[in-house]
Protein backbone atom coordinates (compact mmCIF):
# COMPACT_ATOMS: atom_id res chain seq x y z
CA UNK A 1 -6.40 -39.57 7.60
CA UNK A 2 -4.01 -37.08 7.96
CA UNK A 3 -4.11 -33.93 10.82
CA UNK A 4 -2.74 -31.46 8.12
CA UNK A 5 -4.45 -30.11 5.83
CA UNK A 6 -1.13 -29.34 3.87
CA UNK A 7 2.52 -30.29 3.86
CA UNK A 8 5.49 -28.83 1.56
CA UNK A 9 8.21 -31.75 2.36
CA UNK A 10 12.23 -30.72 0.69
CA UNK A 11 11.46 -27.87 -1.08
CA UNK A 12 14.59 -26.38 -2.85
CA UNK A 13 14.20 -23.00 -5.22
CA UNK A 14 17.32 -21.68 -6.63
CA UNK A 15 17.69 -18.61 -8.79
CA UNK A 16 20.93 -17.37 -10.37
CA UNK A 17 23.50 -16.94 -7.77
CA UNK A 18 20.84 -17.49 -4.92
CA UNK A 19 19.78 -20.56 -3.41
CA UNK A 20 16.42 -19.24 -2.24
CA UNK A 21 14.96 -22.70 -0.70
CA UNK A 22 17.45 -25.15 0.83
CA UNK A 23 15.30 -28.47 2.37
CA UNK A 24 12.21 -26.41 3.82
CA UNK A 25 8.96 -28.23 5.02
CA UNK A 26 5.78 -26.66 6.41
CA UNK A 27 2.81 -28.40 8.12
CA UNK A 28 -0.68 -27.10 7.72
CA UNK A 29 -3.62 -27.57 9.90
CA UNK A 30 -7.13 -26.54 9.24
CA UNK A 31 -9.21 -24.06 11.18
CA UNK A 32 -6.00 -22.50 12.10
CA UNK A 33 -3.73 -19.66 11.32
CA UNK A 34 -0.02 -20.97 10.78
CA UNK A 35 2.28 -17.85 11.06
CA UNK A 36 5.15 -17.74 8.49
CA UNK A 37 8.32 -15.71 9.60
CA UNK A 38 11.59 -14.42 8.74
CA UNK A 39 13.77 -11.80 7.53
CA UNK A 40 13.54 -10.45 3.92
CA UNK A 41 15.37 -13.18 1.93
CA UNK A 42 14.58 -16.05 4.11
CA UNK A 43 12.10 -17.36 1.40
CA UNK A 44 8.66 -16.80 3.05
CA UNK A 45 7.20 -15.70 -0.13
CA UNK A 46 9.34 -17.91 -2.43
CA UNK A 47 7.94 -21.06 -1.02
CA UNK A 48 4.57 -19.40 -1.09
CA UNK A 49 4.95 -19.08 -4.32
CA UNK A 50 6.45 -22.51 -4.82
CA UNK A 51 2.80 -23.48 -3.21
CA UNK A 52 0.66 -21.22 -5.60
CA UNK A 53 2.12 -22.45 -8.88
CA UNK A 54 3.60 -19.00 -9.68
CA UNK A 55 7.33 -21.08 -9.26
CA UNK A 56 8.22 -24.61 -9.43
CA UNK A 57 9.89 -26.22 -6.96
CA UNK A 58 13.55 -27.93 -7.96
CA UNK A 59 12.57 -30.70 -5.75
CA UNK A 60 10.10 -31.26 -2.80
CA UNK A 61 6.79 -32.26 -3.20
CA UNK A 62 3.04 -30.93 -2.04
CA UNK A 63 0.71 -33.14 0.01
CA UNK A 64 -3.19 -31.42 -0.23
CA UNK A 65 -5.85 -33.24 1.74
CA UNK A 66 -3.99 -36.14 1.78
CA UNK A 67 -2.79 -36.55 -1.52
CA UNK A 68 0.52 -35.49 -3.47
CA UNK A 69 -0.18 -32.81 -6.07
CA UNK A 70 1.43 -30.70 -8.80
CA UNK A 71 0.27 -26.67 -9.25
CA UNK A 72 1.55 -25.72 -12.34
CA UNK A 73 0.17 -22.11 -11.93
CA UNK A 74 -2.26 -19.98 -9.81
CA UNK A 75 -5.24 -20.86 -11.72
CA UNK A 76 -4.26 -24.88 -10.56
CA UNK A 77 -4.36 -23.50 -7.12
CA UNK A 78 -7.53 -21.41 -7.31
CA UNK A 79 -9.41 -24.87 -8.31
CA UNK A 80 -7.93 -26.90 -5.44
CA UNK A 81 -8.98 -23.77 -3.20
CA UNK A 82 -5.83 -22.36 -2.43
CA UNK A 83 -5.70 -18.93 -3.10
CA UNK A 84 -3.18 -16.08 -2.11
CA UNK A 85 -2.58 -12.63 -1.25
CA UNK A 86 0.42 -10.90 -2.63
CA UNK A 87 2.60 -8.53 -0.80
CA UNK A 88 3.07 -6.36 -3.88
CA UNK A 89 -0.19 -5.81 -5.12
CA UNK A 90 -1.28 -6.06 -8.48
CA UNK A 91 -4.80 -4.61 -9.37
CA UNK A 92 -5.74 -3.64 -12.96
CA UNK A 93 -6.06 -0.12 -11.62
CA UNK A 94 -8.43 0.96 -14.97
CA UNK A 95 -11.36 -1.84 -14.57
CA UNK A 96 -14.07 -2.07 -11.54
CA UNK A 97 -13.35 -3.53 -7.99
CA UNK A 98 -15.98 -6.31 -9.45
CA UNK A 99 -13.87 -7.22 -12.22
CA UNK A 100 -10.87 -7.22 -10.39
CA UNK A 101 -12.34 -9.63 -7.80
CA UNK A 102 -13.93 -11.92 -10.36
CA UNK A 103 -10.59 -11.86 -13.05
CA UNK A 104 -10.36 -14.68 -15.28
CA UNK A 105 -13.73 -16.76 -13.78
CA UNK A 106 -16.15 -13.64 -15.08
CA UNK A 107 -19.88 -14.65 -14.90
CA UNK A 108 -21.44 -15.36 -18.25
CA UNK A 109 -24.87 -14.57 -20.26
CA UNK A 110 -22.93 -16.53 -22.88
CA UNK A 111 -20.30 -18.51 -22.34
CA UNK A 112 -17.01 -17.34 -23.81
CA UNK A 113 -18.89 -14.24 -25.55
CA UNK A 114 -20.88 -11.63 -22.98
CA UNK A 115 -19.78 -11.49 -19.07
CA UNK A 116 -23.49 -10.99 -16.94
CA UNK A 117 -22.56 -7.93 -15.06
CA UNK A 118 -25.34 -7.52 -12.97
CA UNK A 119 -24.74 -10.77 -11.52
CA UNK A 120 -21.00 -10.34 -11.21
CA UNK A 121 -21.63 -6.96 -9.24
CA UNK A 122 -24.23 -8.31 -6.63
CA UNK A 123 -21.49 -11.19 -5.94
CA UNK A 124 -18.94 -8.94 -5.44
CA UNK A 125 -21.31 -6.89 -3.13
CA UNK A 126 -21.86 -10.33 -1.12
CA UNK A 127 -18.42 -10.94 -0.68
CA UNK A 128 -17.37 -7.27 0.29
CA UNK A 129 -19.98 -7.23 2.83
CA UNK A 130 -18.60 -10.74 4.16
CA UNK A 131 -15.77 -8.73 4.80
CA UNK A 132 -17.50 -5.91 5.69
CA UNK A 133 -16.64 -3.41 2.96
CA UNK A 134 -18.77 -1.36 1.84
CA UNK A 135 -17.62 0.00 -1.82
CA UNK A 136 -19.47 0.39 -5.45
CA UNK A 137 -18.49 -2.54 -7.36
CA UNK A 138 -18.53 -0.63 -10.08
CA UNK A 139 -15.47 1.78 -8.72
CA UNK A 140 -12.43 1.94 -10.73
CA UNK A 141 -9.50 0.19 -8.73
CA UNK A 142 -7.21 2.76 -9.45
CA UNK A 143 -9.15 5.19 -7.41
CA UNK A 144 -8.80 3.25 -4.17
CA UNK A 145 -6.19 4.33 -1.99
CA UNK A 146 -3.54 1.49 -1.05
CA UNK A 147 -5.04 0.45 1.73
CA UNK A 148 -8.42 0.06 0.25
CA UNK A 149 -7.13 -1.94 -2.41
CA UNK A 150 -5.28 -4.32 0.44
CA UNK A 151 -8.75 -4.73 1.78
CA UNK A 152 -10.38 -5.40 -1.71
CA UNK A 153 -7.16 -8.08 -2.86
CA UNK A 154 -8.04 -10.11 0.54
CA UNK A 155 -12.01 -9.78 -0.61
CA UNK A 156 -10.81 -11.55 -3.83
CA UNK A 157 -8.86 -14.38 -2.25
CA UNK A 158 -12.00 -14.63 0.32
CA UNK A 159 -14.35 -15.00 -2.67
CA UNK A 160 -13.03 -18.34 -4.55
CA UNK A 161 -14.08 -20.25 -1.31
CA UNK A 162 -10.46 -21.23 -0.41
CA UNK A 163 -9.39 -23.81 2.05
CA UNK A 164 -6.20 -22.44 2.09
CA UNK A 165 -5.63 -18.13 2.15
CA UNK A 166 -2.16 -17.23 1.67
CA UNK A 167 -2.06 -13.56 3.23
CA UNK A 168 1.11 -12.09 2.23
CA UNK A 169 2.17 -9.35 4.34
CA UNK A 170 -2.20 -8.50 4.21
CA UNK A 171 -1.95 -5.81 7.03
CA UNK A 172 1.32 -3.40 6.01
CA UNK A 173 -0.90 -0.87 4.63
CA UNK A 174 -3.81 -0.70 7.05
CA UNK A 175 -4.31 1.25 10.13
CA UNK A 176 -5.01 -0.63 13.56
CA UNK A 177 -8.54 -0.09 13.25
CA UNK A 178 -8.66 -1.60 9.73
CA UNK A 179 -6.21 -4.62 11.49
CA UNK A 180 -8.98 -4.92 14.10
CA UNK A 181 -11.41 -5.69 10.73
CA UNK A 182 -9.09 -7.70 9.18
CA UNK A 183 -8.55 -9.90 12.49
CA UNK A 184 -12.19 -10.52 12.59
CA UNK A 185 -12.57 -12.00 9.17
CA UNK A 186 -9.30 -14.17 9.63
CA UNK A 187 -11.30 -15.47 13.17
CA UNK A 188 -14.63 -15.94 10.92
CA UNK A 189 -12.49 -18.08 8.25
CA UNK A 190 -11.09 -19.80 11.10
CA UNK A 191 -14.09 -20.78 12.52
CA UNK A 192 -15.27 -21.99 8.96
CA UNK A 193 -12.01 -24.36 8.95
CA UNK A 194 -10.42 -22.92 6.50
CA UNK A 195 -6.65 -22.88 7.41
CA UNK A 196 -4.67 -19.26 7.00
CA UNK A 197 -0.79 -19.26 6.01
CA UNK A 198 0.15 -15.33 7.35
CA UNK A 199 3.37 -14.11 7.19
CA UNK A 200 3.82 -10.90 8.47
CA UNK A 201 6.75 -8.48 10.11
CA UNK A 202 4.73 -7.29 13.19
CA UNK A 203 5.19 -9.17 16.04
CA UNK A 204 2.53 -7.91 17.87
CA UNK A 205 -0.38 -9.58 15.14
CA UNK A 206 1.71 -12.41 15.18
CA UNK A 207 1.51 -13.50 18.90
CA UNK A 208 -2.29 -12.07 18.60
CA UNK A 209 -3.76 -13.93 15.65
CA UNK A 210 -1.60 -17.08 15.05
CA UNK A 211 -1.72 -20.72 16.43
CA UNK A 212 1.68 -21.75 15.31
CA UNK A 213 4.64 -20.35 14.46
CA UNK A 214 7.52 -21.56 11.55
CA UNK A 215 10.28 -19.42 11.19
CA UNK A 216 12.62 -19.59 7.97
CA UNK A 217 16.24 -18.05 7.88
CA UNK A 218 18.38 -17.91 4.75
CA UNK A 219 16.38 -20.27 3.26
CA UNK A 220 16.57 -22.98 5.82
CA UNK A 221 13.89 -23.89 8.05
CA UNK A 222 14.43 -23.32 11.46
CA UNK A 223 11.47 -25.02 13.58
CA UNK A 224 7.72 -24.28 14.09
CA UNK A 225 6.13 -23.24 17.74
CA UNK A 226 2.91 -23.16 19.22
CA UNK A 227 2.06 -19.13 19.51
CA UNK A 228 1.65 -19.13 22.79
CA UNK A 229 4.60 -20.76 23.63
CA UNK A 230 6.64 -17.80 22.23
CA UNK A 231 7.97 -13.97 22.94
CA UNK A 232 8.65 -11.53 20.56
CA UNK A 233 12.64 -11.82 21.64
CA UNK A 234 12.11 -15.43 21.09
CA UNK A 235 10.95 -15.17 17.65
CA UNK A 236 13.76 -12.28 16.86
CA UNK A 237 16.39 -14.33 17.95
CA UNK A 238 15.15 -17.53 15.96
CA UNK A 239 15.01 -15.00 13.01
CA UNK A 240 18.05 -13.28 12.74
CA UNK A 241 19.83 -15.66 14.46
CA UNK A 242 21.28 -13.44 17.11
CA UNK A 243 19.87 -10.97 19.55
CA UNK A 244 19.26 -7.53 18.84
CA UNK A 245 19.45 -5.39 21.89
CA UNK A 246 17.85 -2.41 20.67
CA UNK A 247 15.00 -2.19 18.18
CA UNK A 248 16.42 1.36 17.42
CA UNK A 249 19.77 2.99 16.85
CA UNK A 250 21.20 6.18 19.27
CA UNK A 251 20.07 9.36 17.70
CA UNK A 252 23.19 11.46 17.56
CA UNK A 253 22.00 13.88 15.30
CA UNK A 254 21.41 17.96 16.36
CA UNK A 255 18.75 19.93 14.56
CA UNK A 256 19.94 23.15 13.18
CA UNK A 257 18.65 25.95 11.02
CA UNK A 258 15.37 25.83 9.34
CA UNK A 259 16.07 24.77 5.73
CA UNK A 260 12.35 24.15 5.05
CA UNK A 261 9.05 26.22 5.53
CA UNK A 262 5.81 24.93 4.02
CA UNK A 263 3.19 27.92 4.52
CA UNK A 264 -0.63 27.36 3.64
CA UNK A 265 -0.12 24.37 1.62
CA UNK A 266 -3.50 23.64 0.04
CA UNK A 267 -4.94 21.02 -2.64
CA UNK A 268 -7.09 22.44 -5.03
CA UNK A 269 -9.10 19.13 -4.32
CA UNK A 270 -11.31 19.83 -1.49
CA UNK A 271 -11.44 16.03 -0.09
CA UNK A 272 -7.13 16.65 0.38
CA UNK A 273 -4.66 18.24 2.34
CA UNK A 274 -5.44 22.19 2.69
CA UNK A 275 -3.91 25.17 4.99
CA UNK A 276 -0.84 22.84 6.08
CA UNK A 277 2.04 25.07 7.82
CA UNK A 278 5.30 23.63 9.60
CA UNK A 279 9.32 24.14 9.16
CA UNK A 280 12.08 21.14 9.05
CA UNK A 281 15.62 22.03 10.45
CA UNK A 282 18.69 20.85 9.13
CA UNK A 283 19.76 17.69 10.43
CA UNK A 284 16.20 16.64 11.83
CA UNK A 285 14.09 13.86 11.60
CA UNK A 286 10.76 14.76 11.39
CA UNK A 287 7.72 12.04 11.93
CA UNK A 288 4.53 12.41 10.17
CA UNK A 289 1.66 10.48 11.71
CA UNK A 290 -2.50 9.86 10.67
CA UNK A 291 -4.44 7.33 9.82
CA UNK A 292 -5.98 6.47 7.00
CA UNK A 293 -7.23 9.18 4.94
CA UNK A 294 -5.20 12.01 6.64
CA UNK A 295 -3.54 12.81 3.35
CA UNK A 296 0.06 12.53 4.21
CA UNK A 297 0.66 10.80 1.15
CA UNK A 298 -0.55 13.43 -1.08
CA UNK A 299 0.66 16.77 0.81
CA UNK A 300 4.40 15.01 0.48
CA UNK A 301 3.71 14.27 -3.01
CA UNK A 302 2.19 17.95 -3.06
CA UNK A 303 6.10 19.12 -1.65
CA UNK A 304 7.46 16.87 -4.53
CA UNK A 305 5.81 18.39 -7.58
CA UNK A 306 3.83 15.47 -8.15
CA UNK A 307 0.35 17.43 -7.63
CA UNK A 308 0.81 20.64 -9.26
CA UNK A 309 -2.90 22.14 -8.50
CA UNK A 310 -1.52 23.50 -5.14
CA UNK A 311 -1.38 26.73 -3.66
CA UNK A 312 0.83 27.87 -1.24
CA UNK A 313 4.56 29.05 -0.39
CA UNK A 314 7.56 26.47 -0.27
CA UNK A 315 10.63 28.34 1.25
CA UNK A 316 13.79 26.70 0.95
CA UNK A 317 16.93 28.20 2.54
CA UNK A 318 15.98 31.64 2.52
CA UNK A 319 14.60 31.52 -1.30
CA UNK A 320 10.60 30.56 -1.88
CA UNK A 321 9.72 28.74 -5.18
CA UNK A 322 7.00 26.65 -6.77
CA UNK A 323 7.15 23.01 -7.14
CA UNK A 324 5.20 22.32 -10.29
CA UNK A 325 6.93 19.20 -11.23
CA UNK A 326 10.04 17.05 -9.48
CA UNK A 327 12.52 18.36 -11.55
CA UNK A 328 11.73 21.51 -9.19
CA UNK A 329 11.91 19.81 -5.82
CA UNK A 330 15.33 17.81 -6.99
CA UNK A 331 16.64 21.03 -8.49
CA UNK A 332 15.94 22.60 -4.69
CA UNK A 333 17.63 19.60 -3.31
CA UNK A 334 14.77 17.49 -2.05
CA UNK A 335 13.77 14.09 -2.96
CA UNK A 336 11.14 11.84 -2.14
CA UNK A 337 10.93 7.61 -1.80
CA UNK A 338 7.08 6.69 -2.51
CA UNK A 339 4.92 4.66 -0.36
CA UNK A 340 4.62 1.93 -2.94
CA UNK A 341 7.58 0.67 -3.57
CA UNK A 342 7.16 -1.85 -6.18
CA UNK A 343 4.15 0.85 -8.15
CA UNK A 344 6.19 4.15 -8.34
CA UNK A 345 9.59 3.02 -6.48
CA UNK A 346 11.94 0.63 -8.50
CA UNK A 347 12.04 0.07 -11.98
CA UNK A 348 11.38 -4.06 -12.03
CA UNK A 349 13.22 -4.94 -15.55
CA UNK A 350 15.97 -3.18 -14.95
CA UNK A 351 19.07 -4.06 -13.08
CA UNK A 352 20.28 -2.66 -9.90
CA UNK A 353 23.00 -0.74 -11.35
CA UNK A 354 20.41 1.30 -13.65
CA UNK A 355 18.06 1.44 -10.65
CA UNK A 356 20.27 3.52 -8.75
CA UNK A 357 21.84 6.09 -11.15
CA UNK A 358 18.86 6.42 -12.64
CA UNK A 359 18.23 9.90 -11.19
CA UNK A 360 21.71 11.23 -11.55
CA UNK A 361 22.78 10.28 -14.89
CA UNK A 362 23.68 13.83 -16.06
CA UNK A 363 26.31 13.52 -13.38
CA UNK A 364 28.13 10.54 -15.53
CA UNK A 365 28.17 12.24 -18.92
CA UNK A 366 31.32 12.10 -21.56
CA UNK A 367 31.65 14.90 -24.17
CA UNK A 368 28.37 16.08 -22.44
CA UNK A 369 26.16 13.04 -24.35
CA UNK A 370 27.67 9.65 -23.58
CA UNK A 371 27.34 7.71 -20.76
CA UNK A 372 29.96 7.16 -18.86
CA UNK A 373 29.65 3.32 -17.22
CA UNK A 374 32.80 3.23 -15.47
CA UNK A 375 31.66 5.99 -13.75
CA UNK A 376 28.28 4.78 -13.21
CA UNK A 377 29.76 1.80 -12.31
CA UNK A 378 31.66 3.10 -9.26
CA UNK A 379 29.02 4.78 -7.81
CA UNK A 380 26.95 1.84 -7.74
CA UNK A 381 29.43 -0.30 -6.49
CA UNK A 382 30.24 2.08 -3.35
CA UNK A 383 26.53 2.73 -2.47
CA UNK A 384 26.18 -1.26 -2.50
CA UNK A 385 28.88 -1.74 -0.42
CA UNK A 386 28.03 1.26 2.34
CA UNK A 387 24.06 0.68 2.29
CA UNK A 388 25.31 -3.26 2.69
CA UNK A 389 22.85 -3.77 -0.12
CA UNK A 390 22.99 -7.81 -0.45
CA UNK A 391 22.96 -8.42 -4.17
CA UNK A 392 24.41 -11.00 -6.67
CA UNK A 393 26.14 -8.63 -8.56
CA UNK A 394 25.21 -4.86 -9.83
CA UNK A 395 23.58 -6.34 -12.77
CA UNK A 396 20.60 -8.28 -11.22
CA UNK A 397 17.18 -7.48 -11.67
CA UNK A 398 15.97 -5.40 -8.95
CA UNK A 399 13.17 -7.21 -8.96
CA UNK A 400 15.03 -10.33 -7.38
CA UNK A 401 16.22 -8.83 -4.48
CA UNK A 402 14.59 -8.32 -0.97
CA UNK A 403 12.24 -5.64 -0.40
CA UNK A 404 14.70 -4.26 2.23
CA UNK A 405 17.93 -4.23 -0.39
CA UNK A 406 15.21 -2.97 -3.07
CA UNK A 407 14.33 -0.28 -0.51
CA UNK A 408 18.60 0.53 0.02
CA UNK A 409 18.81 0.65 -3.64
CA UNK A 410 16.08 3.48 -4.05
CA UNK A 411 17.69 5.38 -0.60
CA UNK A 412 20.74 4.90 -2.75
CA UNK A 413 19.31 6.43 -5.73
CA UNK A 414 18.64 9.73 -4.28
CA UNK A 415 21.96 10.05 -2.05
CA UNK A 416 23.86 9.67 -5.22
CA UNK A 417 21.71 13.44 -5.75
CA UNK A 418 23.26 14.33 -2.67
CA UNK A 419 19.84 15.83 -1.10
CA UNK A 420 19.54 18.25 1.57
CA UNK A 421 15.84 17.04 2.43
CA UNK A 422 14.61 13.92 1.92
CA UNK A 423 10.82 12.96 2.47
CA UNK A 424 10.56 8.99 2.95
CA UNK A 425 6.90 7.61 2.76
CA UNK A 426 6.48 4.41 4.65
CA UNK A 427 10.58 3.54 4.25
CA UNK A 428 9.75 0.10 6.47
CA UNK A 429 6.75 -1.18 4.86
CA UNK A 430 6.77 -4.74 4.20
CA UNK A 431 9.91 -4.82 5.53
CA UNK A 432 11.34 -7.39 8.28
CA UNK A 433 12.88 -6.20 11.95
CA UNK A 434 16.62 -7.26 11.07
CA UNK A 435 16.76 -5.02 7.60
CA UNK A 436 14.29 -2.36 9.25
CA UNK A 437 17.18 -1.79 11.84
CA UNK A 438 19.59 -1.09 8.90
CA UNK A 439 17.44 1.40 7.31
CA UNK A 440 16.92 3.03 11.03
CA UNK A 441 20.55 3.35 11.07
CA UNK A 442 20.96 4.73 7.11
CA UNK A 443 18.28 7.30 8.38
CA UNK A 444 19.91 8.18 11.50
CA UNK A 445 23.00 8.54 10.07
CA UNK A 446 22.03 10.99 7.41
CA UNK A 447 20.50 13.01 10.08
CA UNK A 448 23.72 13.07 11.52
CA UNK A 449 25.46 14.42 8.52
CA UNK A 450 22.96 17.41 8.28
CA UNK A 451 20.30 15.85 5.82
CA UNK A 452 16.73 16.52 6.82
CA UNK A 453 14.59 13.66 7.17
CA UNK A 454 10.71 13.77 6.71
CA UNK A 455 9.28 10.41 7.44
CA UNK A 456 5.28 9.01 6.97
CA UNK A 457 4.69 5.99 8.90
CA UNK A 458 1.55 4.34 9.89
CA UNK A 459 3.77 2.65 12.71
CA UNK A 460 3.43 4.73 15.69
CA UNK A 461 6.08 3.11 17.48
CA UNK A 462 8.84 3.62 15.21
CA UNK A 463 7.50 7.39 14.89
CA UNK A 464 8.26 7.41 18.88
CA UNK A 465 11.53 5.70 18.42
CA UNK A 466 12.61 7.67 15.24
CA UNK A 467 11.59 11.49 15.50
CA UNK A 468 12.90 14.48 16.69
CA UNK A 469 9.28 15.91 16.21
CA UNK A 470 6.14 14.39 14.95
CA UNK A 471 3.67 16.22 13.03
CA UNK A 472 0.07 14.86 13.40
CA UNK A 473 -2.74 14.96 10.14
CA UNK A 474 -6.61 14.35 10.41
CA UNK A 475 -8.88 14.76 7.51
CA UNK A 476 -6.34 16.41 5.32
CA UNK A 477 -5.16 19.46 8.11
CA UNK A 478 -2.75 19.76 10.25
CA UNK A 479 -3.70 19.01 13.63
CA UNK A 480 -0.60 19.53 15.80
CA UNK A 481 3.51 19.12 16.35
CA UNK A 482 4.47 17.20 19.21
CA UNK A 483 7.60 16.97 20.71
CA UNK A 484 10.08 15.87 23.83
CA UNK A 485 7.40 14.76 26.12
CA UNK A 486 4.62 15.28 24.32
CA UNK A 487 5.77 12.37 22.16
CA UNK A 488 3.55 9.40 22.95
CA UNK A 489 0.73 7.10 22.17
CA UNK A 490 -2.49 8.76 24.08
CA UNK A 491 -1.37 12.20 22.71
CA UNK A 492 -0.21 11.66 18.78
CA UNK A 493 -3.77 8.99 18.41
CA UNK A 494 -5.78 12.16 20.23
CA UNK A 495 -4.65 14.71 17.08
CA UNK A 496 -4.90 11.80 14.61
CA UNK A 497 -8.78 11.84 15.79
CA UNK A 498 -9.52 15.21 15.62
CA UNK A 499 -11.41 15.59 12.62
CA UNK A 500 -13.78 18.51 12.56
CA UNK A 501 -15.69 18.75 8.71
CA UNK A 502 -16.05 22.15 7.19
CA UNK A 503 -19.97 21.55 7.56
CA UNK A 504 -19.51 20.40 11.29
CA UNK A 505 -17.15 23.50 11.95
CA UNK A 506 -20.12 25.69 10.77
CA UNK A 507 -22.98 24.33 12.20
C-alpha cells in the first residue's frame, strides 16, 4: 500500500491566454501538513481547485487512498473527505453560522421537507468548540467580522470529517494570537492523521507548522523539501526564482505639511471607534496597527463616508467638512482600497478595463453623456503598463487575474482620481512576497510624489518596514503614535494591549 495518502500526477489547466498548470505533481502524506508555495499566479489554488472538483484538469490524473479517481465538483470531494478552505471567502452573510457550516447536508425531521434545527445547532456548537470557538449558532454570518468568519469557514471544513483540509491562505485575516489557535487545531488534526494541504505567504507559519515543502512557479513545479531542511531565503529564491535582497524598498519620501486632521472622531455605535485624534502630512506614510477588534477598519471607513452616524471634525487643507457618503471623501481628494478585496474591492464580471475607470468615468465623457473608450482605453493601458499589472489583455475578467494584479488594478483605479490621500486597508493580504514588493514600491513611490498614504495592516513587520509613523488602536481608541525609535515590536504590541473598558475606567 501506498505512503501517500494523495498524488496529483501531470496536471495541466489552461485558461484563455494562460497556461495556469504546465506538468505539476504533488505527493500527500497523512498525519502531516504539506506546505504549498509560490507567487500569485504560480497555480497554488488552481490545482487546488483542480483537486476539489471546482475545475477539471486538461490532463493529469488523482490517486486517493490508493486508487485513481474523478471529482467532478466539491460535493464529490466532500464525500471522499476532502474538503477545502477558500482564500476568498464566501459565506451567505444573511443565514446563521449553523447553516452556513451545515450548507447543502442540513439535518432533517423529514427528509427533503423540514431541516431539524435544534439538532443542526448543537452540532455546530460541537464542532466550534472542537475548534474552540465560542459563537451562537444562531448568529447571522454577516455580522462576523472577517476574521471571525475565517475561523468559522475552517470550522466548516473541520466538520465533514475530512482526511484531506485544503486551507487556502486560512490565517491572512487573523491576528497572531488567533494563528496560535489555529496552529493548535492543525496539530490536533495532525495527530488524528488527517493530512493538511496549507498554502500560505508567511514564511514564518510555514517553517513553524509544515513537514514538507512544494513550491510551484509559473505553473511549473519546482521540487518539494522537508521543512526543516529549508530557510526562508531558500524558499524565496525557489519562488521567485531569483534573490531578493531587500524585503522592502528605500523610503525616499519627505513628509510635509499637514493635509489631514481627524479631531474627536466618534461612532455613534458604542462597541466602535470613539474620540480618535491624529494629522497625516503630505507625502507620509502613515501605519495603523491593532489587533483584532481595534476598529481600524471601521474608523477608515468612518474617514470614507461609508459610516455616516459619526461625529466629529475632518479638516482637509485648511477647509473642515463632513463625510456623509464617498462622493464627499473623493470630492476632498481621498480614496480608500477595502480590506476585502474580492467583497467590496473589484467588480468580478467585469473586465479589467471597466475595473479601473470605474471611478473616473466622468473624466472620459463626449458631448458631456457618451463614453469615450478610446479615452478610457488609454488610461487603462498606461496604468497596466506602469503598475506592471500582468494581464492577458485589458478585456479579461478581473476575476482571472492574481490577487496581486487584482490588487494593482484597484490602486490603479483610484490614481486615475489622482488622490491626495489615500487610506489602503490590508493592501498585502493574501498576497505573495515577490508581488508584495511591487506594491511596497507603488506605495513608496506615491509617497514620494507627495500623496499621503494611510495604511492598516495586521503585519507588524511590514508596519516597521513601511511607516513614517504608526498609529496604535485598542478597543476602538486611540492608544498612541509612535515614531523614529519608538518604532518596534515590544512598544507598538504594548499600545495594541491597552484596553481599559468604560466600566473598568470607572470603577
Amino acid at each position: 500500500m501506498s505512503e501517500y495518502i494523495l498524488e496529483m500526477k501531470n496536471v495541466k489547466k489552461s485558461f484563455p491566454g494562460v497556461k495556469a498548470l504546465d506538468n505539476v505533481m504533488l505527493k500527500l502524506r497523512p498525519g502531516t501538513v504539506h506546505a504549498l508555495m509560490g507567487e500569485n499566479g504560480a497555480g497554488k489554488s488552481t490545482l487546488m481547485k483542480c483537486l476539489f472538483g471546482v475545475y477539471q484538469m486538461d490532463e493529469g490524473e488523482v490517486i486517493y487512498n490508493g486508487e485513481q479517481v474523478k471529482i467532478s465538483n466539491p460535493n464529490e470531494a466532500l464525500l471522499k473527505g476532502i474538503a477545502m478552505v477558500h482564500q476568498e471567502l464566501n459565506p451567505i452573510p444573511e443565514r446563521s453560522i449553523a447553516e452556513n457550516i451545515f450548507c447543502g447536508r442540513y439535518p432533517a425531521k423529514v427528509p427533503g421537507i423540514l431541516v431539524d434545527h435544534a439538532k443542526m445547532n448543537a452540532q455546530t456548537r460541537e464542532v466550534l468548540a472542537h475548534v474552540n470557538l465560542d459563537f451562537d449558532p444562531t448568529r447571522k454570518m454577516g455580522t462576523l467580522s472577517v476574521s471571525q468568519t475565517q475561523l468559522v469557514e475552517i470550522a466548516r471544513a473541520i466538520s465533514v470529517g475530512a482526511k484531506i483540509v485544503i486551507m487556502d491562505e486560512p490565517s491572512s485575516s487573523l491576528t497572531r494570537g488567533e494563528v496560535s489557535k489555529l496552529f493548535t487545531v492543525i496539530d490536533k488534526l495532525r495527530a488524528e492523521g488527517v493530512a493538511i494541504i496549507y498554502i500560505s505567504h508567511k514564511m514564518e507559519e510555514i517553517l513553524q507548522i509544515s513537514d514538507e515543502v512544494s513550491i510551484l512557479r509559473d505553473g511549473q513545479y519546482i521540487g518539494t523539501w522537508l521543512a526543516n531542511e529549508l530557510t526562508t531565503d531558500m524558499i524565496i529564491t525557489r519562488m521567485v526564482g531569483r534573490q531578493l535582497s531587500n524585503l522592502y524598498p528605500k523610503r525616499e519620501n519627505v513628509p510635509a505639511e499637514t493635509v489631514l486632521e481627524v479631531d474627536n472622531y466618534t461612532s455613534i455605535n458604542p462597541k466602535s471607534f470613539r474620540n480618535v485624534s491624529f494629522s497625516l502630512r503630505r507625502g507620509e506614510i502613515l501605519g495603523v496597527s491593532g489587533l483584532v477588534g481595534a476598529q481600524r477598519t471601521e474608523l477608515m471607513e468612518g474617514l470614507f463616508g461609508l459610516r455616516s452616524t459619526v461625529s466629529g471634525a475632518l479638516t482637509y487643507q485648511g477647509e473642515t467638512f463632513k463625510c456623509a457618503k464617498p462622493k464627499d471623501a473623493i470630492g476632498h481628494g481621498i480614496a480608500l482600497l477595502t480590506e476585502d478585496r474580492r467583497l467590496t474591492g473589484i467588480f468580478g464580471v467585469l473586465s479589467v478595463a471597466d475595473n479601473v475607470s470605474v471611478a473616473s468615468l466622468e473624466k472620459h465623457l463626449k458631448y458631456g453623456f457618451m463614453l469615450d473608450r478610446k479615452s478610457i482605453n488609454k488610461l487603462v493601458e498606461d496604468n497596466v503598463s506602469k503598475l506592471s499589472i500582468k494581464t492577458p489583455s485589458i478585456k479579461t475578467l478581473i476575476q482571472s487575474l492574481s490577487g496581486g494584479n487584482q490588487q494593482k488594478v484597484i490602486v490603479s483605479r483610484w490614481l486615475a482620481n489622482d488622490p491626495d490621500v489615500l487610506i489602503m486597508d490590508e493592501p498585502t493580504r493574501g498576497i505573495d512576497v515577490g508581488a508584495k514588493y511591487e506594491i511596497y514600491c507603488i506605495i513608496a513611490d506615491l509617497a514620494k510624489q507627495g500623496k499621503s498614504i494611510i495604511m492598516i495592516s495586521s503585519e507588524m513587520e511590514e508596519l516597521m518596514g513601511m511607516a513614517d509613523r504608526i498609529m496604535v488602536m485598542a478597543g476602538g481608541r486611540l492608544t498612541g503614535i509612535v515614531e523614529g525609535d519608538d518604532i518596534n515590536d515590544e512598544t507598538i504590541m504594548e499600545l495594541a494591549t491597552r484596553f481599559e473598558t468604560e466600566e473598568e475606567k470607572h470603577a
